[in-house]
Protein backbone atom coordinates (compact mmCIF):
# COMPACT_ATOMS: atom_id res chain seq x y z
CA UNK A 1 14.77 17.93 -0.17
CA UNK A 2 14.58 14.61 1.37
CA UNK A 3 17.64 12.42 2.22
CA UNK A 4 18.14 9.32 0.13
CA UNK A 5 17.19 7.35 3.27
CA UNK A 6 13.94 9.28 4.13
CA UNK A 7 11.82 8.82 1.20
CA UNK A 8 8.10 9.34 1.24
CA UNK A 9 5.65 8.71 -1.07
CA UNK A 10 1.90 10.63 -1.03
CA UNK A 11 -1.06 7.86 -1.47
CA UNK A 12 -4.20 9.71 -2.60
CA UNK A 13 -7.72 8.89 -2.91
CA UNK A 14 -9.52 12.00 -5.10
CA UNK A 15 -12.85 10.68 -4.81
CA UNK A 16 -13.00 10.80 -1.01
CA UNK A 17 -10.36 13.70 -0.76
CA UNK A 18 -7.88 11.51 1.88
CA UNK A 19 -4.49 10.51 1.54
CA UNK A 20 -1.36 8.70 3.71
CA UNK A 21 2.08 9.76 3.66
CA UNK A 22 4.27 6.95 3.33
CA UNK A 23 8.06 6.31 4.31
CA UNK A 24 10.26 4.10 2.15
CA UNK A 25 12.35 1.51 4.25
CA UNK A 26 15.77 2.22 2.06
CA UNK A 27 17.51 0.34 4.29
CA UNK A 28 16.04 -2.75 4.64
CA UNK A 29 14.82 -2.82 0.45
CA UNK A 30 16.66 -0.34 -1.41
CA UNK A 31 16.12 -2.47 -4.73
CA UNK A 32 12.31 -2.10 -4.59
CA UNK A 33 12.00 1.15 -2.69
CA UNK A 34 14.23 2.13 -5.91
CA UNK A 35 12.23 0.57 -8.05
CA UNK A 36 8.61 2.13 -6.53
CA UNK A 37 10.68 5.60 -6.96
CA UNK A 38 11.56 5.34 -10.09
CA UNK A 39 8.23 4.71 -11.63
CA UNK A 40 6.21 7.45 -9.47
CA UNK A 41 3.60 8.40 -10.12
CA UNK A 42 1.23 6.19 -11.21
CA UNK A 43 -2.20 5.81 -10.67
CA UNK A 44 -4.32 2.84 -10.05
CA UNK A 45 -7.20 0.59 -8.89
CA UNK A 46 -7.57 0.27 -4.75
CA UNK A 47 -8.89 -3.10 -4.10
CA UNK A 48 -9.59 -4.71 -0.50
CA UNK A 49 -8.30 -8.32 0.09
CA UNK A 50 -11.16 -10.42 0.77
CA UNK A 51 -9.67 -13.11 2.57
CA UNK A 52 -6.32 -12.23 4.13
CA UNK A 53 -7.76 -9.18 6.82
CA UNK A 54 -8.05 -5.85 6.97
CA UNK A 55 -5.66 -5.22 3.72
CA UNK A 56 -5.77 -2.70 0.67
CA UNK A 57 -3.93 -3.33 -2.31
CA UNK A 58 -3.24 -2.05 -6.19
CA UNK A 59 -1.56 -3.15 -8.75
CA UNK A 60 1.63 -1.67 -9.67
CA UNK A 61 3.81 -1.09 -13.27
CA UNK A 62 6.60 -2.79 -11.45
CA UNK A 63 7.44 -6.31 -12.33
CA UNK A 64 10.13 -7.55 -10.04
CA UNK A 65 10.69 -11.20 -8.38
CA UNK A 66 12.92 -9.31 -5.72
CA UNK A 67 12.68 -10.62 -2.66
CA UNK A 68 13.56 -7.79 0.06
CA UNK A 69 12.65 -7.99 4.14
CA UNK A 70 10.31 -10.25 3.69
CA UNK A 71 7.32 -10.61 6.54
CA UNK A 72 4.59 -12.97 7.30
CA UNK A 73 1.47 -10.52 6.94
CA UNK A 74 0.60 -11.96 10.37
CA UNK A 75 3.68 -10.12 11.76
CA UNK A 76 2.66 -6.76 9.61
CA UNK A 77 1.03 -3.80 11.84
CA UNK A 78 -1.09 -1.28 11.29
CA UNK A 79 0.53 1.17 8.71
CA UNK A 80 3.09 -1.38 7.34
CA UNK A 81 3.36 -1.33 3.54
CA UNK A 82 4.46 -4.13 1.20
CA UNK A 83 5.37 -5.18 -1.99
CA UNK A 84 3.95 -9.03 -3.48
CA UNK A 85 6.06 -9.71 -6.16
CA UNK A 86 3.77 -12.64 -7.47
CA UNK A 87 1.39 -10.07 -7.92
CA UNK A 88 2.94 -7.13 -8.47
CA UNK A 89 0.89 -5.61 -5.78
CA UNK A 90 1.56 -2.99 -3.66
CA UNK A 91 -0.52 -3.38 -0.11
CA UNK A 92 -1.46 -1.41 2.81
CA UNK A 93 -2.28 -3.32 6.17
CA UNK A 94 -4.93 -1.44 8.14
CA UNK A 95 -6.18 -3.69 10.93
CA UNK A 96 -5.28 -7.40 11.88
CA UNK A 97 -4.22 -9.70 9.64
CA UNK A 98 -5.49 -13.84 9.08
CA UNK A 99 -3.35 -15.36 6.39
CA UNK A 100 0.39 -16.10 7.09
CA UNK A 101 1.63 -15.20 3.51
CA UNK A 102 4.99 -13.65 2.56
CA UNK A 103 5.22 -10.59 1.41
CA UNK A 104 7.75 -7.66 1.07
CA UNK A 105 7.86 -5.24 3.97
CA UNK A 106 9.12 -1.95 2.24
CA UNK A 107 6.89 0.91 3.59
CA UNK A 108 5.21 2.50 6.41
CA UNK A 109 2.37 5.09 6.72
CA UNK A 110 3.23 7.70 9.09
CA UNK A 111 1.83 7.73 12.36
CA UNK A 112 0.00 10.56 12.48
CA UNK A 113 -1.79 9.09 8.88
CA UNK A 114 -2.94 5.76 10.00
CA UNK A 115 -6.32 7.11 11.68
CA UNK A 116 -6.94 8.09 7.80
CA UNK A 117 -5.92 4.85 6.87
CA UNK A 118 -8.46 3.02 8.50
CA UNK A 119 -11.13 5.15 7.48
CA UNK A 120 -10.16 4.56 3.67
CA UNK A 121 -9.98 0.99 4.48
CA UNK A 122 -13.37 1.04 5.64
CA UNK A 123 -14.76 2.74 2.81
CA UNK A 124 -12.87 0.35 0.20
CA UNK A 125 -14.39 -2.64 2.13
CA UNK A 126 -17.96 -0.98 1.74
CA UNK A 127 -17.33 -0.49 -2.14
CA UNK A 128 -15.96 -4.12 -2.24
CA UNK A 129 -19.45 -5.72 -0.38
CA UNK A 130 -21.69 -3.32 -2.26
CA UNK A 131 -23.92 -5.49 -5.02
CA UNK A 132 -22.23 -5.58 -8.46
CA UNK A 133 -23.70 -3.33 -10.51
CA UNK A 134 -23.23 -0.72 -7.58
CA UNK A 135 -19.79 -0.89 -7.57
CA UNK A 136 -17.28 1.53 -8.38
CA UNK A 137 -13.80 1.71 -8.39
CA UNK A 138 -11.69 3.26 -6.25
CA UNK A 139 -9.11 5.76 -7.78
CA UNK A 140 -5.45 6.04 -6.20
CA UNK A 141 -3.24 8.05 -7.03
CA UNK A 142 0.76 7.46 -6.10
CA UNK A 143 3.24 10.40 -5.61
CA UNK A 144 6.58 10.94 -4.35
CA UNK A 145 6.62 13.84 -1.66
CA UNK A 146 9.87 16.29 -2.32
């Protein structure tokens, strides 16, 4: 078993049989790492921003106008996770980012996962580009890891 402070959460993609490990920053948002906890697992839609950079995001069953260490995405890294209350989104940065938006900075991919990360990226960004009618969506699955 985990400490309170050391978190993780499992992000899984069946369809293309990858996933991240996540850590929770406790610390620096216990309300809405709490609130992510509490309402694992869920499952939901990946969706690639189309505008903002090299970004992946789904919507969440949290509703929450918390405001917690919040970060310009333009700061955000590779493997930082975060939390946009006025969408209820949860996000994974993957590459650089363009647009210097606001967001909650509650998460980050483990090291060792954010090869993985980009990959999945990648192949959300081909789904998003692909014509309409060829679309598909891309299944995620959110876990807590014991």
């Amino acid at each position: 078993m985990q400490n309170h402070d050391e978190h993780m959460i499992d992000i899984a993609w069946p369809s293309y049989n990858l996933n991240v490990r996540v850590r929770l920053f406790e610390k620096q948002a216990p309300k809405l790492c709490n609130l992510i906890w509490q309402v694992l697992p869920f499952e939901s839609i990946e969706v690639h921003s189309m505008v903002a950079g090299t970004m992946v995001y789904s919507p969440t069953p949290i509703v929450t106008t918390a405001v917690e260490n919040p970060k310009l995405l333009t700061q955000l890294k590779p493997g930082d996770c975060t939390y946009a209350n006025f969408s209820q989104n949860l996000s994974i940065i993957y590459g650089g980012m363009n647009e210097p938006l606001a967001h909650n900075h509650i998460a980050r991919i483990i090291e060792s996962d954010i090869p993985t990360m980009q990959i999945m990226g990648e192949r959300i960004w081909g789904e998003m580009i692909k014509p309409y009618e060829k679309k598909k969506p891309v299944h995620v699955i959110y876990s807590r890891v014991e």
